[in-house]
Protein backbone atom coordinates (compact mmCIF):
# COMPACT_ATOMS: atom_id res chain seq x y z
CA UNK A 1 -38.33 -32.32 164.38
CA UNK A 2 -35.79 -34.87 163.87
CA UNK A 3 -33.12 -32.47 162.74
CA UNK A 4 -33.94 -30.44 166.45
CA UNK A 5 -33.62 -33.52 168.35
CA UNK A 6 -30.34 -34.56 166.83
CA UNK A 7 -28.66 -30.85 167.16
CA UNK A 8 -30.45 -30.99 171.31
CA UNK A 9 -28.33 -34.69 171.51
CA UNK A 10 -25.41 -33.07 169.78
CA UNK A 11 -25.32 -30.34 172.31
CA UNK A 12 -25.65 -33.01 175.60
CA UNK A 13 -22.96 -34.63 174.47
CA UNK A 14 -20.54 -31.76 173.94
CA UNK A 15 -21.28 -30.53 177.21
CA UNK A 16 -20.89 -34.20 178.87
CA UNK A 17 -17.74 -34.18 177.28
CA UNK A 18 -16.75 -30.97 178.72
CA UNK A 19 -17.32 -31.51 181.59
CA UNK A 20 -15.36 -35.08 181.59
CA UNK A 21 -12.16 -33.34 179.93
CA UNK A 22 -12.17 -30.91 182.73
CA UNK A 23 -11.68 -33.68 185.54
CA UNK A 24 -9.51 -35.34 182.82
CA UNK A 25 -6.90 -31.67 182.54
CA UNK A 26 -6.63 -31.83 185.81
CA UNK A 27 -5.35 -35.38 186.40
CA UNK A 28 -3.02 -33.98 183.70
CA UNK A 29 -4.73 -36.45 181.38
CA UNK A 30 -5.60 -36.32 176.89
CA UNK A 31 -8.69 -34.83 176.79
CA UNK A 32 -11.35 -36.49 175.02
CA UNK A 33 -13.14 -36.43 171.80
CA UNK A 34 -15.94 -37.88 169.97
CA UNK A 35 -17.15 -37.68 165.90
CA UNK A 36 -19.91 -35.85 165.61
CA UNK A 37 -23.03 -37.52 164.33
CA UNK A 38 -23.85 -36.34 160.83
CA UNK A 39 -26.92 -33.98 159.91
CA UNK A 40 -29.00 -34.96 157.49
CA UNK A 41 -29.36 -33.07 154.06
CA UNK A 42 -32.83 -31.93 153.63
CA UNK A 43 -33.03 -30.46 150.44
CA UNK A 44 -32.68 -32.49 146.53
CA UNK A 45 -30.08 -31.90 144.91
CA UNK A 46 -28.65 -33.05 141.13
CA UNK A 47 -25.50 -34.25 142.76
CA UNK A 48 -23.84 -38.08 143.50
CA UNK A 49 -23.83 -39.83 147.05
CA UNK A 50 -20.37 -38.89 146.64
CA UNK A 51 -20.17 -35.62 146.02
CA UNK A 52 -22.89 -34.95 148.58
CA UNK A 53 -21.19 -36.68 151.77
CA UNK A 54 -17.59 -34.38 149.96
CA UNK A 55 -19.75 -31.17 150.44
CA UNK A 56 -22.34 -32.46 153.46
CA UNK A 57 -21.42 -29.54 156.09
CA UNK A 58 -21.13 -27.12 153.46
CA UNK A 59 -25.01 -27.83 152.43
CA UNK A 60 -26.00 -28.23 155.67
CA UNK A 61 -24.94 -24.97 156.62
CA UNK A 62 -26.30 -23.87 153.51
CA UNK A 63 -29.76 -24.65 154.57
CA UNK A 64 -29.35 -23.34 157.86
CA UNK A 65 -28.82 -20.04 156.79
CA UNK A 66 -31.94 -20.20 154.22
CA UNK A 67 -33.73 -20.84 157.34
CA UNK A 68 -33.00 -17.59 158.91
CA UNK A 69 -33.13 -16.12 156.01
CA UNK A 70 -37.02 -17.21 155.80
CA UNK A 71 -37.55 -16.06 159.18
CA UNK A 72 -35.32 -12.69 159.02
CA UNK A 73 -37.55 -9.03 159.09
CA UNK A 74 -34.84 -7.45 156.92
CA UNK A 75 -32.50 -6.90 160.16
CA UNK A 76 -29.75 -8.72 158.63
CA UNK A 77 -27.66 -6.35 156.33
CA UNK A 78 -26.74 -4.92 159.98
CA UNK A 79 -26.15 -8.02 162.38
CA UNK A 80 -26.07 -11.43 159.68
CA UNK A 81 -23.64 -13.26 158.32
CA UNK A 82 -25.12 -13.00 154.73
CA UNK A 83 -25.75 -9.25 154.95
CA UNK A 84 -28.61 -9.51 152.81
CA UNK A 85 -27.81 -12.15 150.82
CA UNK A 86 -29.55 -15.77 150.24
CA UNK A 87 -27.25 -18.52 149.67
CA UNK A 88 -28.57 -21.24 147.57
CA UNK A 89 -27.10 -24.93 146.52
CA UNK A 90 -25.77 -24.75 142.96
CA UNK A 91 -26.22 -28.56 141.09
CA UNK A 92 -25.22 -27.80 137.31
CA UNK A 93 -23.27 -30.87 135.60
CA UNK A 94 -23.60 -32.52 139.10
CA UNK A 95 -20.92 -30.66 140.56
CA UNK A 96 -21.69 -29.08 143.93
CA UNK A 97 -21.61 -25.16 144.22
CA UNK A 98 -22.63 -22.21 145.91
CA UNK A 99 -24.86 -19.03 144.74
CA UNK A 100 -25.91 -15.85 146.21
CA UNK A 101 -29.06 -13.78 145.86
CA UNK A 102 -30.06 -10.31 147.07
CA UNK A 103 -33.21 -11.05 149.51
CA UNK A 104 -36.49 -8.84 149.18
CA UNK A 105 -35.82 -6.83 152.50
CA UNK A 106 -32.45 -5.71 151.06
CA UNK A 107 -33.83 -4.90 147.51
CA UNK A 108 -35.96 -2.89 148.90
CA UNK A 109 -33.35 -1.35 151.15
CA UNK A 110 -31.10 -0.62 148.14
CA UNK A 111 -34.38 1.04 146.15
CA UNK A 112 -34.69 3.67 149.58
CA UNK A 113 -30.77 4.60 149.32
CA UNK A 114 -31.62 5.53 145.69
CA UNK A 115 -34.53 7.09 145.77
CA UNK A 116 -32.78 9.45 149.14
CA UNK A 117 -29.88 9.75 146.77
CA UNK A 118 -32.14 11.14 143.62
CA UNK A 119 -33.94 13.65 145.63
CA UNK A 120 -32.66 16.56 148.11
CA UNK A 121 -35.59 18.69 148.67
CA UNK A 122 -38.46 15.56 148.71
CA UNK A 123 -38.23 14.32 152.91
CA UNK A 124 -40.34 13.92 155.96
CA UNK A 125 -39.91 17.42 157.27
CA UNK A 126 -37.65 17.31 160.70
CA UNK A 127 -40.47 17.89 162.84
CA UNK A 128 -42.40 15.17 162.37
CA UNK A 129 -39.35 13.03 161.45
CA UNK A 130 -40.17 10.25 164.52
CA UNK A 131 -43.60 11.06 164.91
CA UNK A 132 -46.21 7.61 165.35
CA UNK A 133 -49.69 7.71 165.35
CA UNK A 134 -49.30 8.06 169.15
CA UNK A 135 -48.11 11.34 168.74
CA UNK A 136 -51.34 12.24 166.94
CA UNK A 137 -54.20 14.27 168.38
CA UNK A 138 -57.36 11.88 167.56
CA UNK A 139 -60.39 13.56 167.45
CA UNK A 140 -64.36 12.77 166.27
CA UNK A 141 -63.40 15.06 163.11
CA UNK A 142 -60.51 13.26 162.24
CA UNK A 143 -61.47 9.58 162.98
CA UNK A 144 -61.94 8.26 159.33
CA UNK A 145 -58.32 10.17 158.14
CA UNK A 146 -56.39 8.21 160.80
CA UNK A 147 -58.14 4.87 160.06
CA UNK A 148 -57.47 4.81 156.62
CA UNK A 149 -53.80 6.21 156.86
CA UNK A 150 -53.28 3.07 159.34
CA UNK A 151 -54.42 1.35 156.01
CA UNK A 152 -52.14 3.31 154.56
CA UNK A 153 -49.21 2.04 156.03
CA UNK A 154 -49.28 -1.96 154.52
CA UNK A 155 -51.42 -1.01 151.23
CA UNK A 156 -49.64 -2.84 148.00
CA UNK A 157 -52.86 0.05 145.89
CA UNK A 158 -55.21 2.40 146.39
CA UNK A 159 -54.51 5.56 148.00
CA UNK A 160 -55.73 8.53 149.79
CA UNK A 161 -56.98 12.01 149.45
CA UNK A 162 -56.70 14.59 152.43
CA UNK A 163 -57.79 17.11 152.04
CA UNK A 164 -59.40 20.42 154.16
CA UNK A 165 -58.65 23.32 155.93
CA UNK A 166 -54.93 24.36 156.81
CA UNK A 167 -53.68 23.03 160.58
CA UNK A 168 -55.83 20.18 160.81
CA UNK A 169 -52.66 17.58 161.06
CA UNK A 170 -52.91 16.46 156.98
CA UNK A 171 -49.14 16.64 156.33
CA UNK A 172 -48.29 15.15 160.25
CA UNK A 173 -50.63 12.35 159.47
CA UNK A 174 -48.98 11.84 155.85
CA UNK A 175 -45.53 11.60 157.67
CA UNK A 176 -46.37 9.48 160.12
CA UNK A 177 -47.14 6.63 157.30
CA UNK A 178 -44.08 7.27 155.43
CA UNK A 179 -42.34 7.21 158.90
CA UNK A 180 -43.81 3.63 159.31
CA UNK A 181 -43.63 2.28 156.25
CA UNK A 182 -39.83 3.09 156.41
CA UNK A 183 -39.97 1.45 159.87
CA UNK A 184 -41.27 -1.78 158.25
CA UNK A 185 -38.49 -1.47 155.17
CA UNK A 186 -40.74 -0.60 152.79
CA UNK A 187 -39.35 2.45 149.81
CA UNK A 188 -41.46 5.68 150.22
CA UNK A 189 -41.27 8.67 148.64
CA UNK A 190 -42.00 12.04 150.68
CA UNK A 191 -42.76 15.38 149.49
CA UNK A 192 -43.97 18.53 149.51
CA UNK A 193 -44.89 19.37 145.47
CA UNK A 194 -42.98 22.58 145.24
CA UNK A 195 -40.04 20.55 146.75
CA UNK A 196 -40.63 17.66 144.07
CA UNK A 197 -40.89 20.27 141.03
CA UNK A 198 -37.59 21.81 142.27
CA UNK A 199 -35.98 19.06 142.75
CA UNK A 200 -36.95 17.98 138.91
CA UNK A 201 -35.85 21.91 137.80
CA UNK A 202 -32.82 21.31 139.73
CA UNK A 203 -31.75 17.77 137.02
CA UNK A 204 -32.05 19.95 133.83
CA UNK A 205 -29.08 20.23 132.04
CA UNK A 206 -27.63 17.33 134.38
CA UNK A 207 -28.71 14.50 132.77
CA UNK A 208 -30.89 12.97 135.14
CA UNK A 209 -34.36 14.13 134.74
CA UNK A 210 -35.45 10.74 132.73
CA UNK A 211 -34.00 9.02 136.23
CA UNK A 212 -35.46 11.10 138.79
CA UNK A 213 -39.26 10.99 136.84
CA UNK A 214 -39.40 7.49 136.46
CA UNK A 215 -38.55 7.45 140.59
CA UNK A 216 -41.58 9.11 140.98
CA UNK A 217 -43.47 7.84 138.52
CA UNK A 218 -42.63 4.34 139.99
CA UNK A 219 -41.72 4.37 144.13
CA UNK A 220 -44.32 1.38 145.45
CA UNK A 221 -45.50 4.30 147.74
CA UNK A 222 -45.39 8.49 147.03
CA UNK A 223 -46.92 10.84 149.46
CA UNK A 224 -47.43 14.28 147.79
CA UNK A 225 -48.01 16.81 150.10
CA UNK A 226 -49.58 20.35 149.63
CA UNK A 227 -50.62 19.88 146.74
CA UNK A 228 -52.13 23.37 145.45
CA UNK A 229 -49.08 25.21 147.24
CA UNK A 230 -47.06 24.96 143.51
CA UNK A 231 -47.18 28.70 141.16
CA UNK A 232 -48.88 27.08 138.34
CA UNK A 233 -47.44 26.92 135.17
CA UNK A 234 -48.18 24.74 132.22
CA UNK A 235 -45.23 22.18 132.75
CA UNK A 236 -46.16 22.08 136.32
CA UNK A 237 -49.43 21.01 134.79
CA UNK A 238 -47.55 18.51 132.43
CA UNK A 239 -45.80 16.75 135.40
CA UNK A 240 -48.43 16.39 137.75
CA UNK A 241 -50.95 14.95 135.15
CA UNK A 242 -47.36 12.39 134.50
CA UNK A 243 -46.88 11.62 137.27
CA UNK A 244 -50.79 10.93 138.89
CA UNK A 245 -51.77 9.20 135.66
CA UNK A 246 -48.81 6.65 135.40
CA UNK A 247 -49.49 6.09 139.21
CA UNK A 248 -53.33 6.03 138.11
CA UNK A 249 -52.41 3.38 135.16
CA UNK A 250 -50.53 1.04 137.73
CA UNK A 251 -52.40 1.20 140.83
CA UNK A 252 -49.30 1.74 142.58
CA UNK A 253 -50.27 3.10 146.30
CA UNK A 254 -50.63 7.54 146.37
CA UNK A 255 -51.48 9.83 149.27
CA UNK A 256 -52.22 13.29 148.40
CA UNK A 257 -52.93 16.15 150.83
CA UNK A 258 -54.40 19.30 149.89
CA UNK A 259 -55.96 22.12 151.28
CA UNK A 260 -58.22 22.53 147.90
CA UNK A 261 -61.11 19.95 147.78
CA UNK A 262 -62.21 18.77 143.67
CA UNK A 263 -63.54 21.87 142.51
CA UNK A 264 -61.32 24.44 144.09
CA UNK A 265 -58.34 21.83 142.73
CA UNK A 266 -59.55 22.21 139.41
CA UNK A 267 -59.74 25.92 139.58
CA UNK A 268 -56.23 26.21 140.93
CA UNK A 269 -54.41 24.14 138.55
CA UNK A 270 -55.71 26.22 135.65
CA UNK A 271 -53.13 27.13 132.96
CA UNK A 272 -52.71 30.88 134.40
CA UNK A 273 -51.80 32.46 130.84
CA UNK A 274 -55.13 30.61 128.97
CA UNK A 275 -57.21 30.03 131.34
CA UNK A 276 -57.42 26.50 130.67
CA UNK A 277 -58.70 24.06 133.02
CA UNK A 278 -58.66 20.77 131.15
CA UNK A 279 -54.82 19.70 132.84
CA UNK A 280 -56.60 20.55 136.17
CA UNK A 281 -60.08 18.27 135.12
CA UNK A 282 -57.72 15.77 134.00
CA UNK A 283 -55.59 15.40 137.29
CA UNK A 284 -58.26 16.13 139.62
CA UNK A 285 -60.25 12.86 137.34
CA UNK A 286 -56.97 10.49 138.05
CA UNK A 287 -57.04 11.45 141.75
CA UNK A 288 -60.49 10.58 142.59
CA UNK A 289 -59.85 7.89 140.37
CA UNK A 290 -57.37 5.63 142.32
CA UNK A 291 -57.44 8.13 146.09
CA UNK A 292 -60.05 7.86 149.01
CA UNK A 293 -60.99 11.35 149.48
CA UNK A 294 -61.56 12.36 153.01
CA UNK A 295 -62.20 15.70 153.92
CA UNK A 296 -60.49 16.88 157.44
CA UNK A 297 -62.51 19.70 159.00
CA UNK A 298 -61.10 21.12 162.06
CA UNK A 299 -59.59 24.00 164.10
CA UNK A 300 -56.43 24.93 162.55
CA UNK A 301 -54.12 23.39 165.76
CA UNK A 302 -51.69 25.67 164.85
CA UNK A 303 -53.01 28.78 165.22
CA UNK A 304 -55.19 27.70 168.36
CA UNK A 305 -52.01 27.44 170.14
CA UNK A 306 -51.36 31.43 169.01
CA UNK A 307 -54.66 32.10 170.34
């Protein structure tokens, strides 16, 4: 309050002045000029009178931008001064310095650029790149889906399990919350599965497979879509049971679409040269295990606009 009041007198006086020096320049008079009151140094510091009154418009200016830095939505890496970073008083040996830390919005920014840069085929497909949930068709059927993918959008755990017939708006409703959780800076991972087991395939021999696992393994949100669309195999059984039972283990956030429900999951993900269905039991287990399943019945949409 007392800091606003001073910067509010501050700002009346400049403009008093201003205004005098004008009438002053034209009587071909020396402008004016006054010493600005001094703003007061909010924080504690390890430092001397001294060396604080040396460094005084320095700190203040320091806390100024800590102040916008607590008020920022993670806009600044495009318009600030700091471009992400926080700038903090240093006090060691009670010498006065300056610091700099990367702020939340911009680690996460920096996590998005990675993940993008690990993976080509794993994306919100280009139709439904800027769909909302305006853009979706709400219906009785659908009601529960679209409440909990709102959920969706700000959950820290938890996840979801879509699953139903083909056409009724799974994978648009999975897009639209990675659309807005990208919206709101938060890291999200988007894929089809075929497109995330190809773009594992696609690291061997490269290097990077350890990298590009552990991105999946650990993204604060992954959306796997179509899952039951992948030619089984039994590493495709390895990686999916990896991947859903580290996310499982850490309760990190998961939405999974489908157009198998439990059992028919199970039966698809059986090991197709031994018949085995324990990989299937096993991932099926992790995903009722940490996913809200939510069957979608409808028309397909698709093919009612054929017919």
């Amino acid at each position: 309050m007392l800091q606003h009041a001073m910067v509010d007198a501050e700002r009346m006086m400049e403009g008093l002045l201003d205004k005098l020096n004008t009438k002053r320049g034209l009587n071909n008079l020396k402008p004016l000029s006054v010493t600005k009151s001094l703003r007061p140094v909010r924080g504690t510091y390890n430092l001397t009178a001294e060396e604080i009154e040396r460094h005084r418009e320095e700190i203040v200016r320091i806390e100024a931008e800590r102040d916008k830095c607590a008020a920022c939505s993670g806009v600044c890496h495009k318009t600030g001064s700091s471009r992400g970073m926080i700038p903090s008083v240093t006090d060691e040996g009670g010498r006065f310095g300056v610091c700099y830390s990367v702020c939340e919005h911009e680690q996460r920014r920096h996590e998005q650029v990675r993940i993008e840069r690990l993976f080509q085929a794993a994306k919100v497909p280009y139709r439904y790149k800027d769909t909302t949930f305006a853009d979706y068709r709400k219906t009785a059927a659908n009601r529960a889906a679209v409440k909990a993918a709102r959920w969706m959008v700000t959950a820290e755990n938890g996840g979801l399990f879509l699953h139903g017939v083909r056409g009724a708006g799974k994978t648009m409703l999975a897009a639209i919350i990675a659309n807005e959780r990208a919206k709101a800076g938060k890291s999200v991972l988007f894929s089809s599965v075929p497109d995330l087991l190809a773009d594992i395939k696609a690291t061997f021999g490269k290097g990077s497979t350890e990298e590009v696992t552990r991105a999946i393994r650990t993204v604060p949100m992954l959306i796997l879509d179509d899952l039951g669309a992948e030619k089984m195999s039994s590493w495709v059984g390895e990686e999916l049971f990896g991947i859903v039972n580290h996310r499982y283990n850490e309760c990190l956030p998961t939405l999974i679409t489908s157009n198998y429900g439990g059992k028919e999951l199970v039966e698809h993900l059986k090991d197709p040269q031994t018949g085995d269905s324990v990989a299937g039991e096993r991932i099926v287990s992790r995903i009722y295990g940490m996913c809200e399943p939510i069957r979608m019945d409808t028309v397909d949409w698709r093919m009612k606009e054929v017919g």
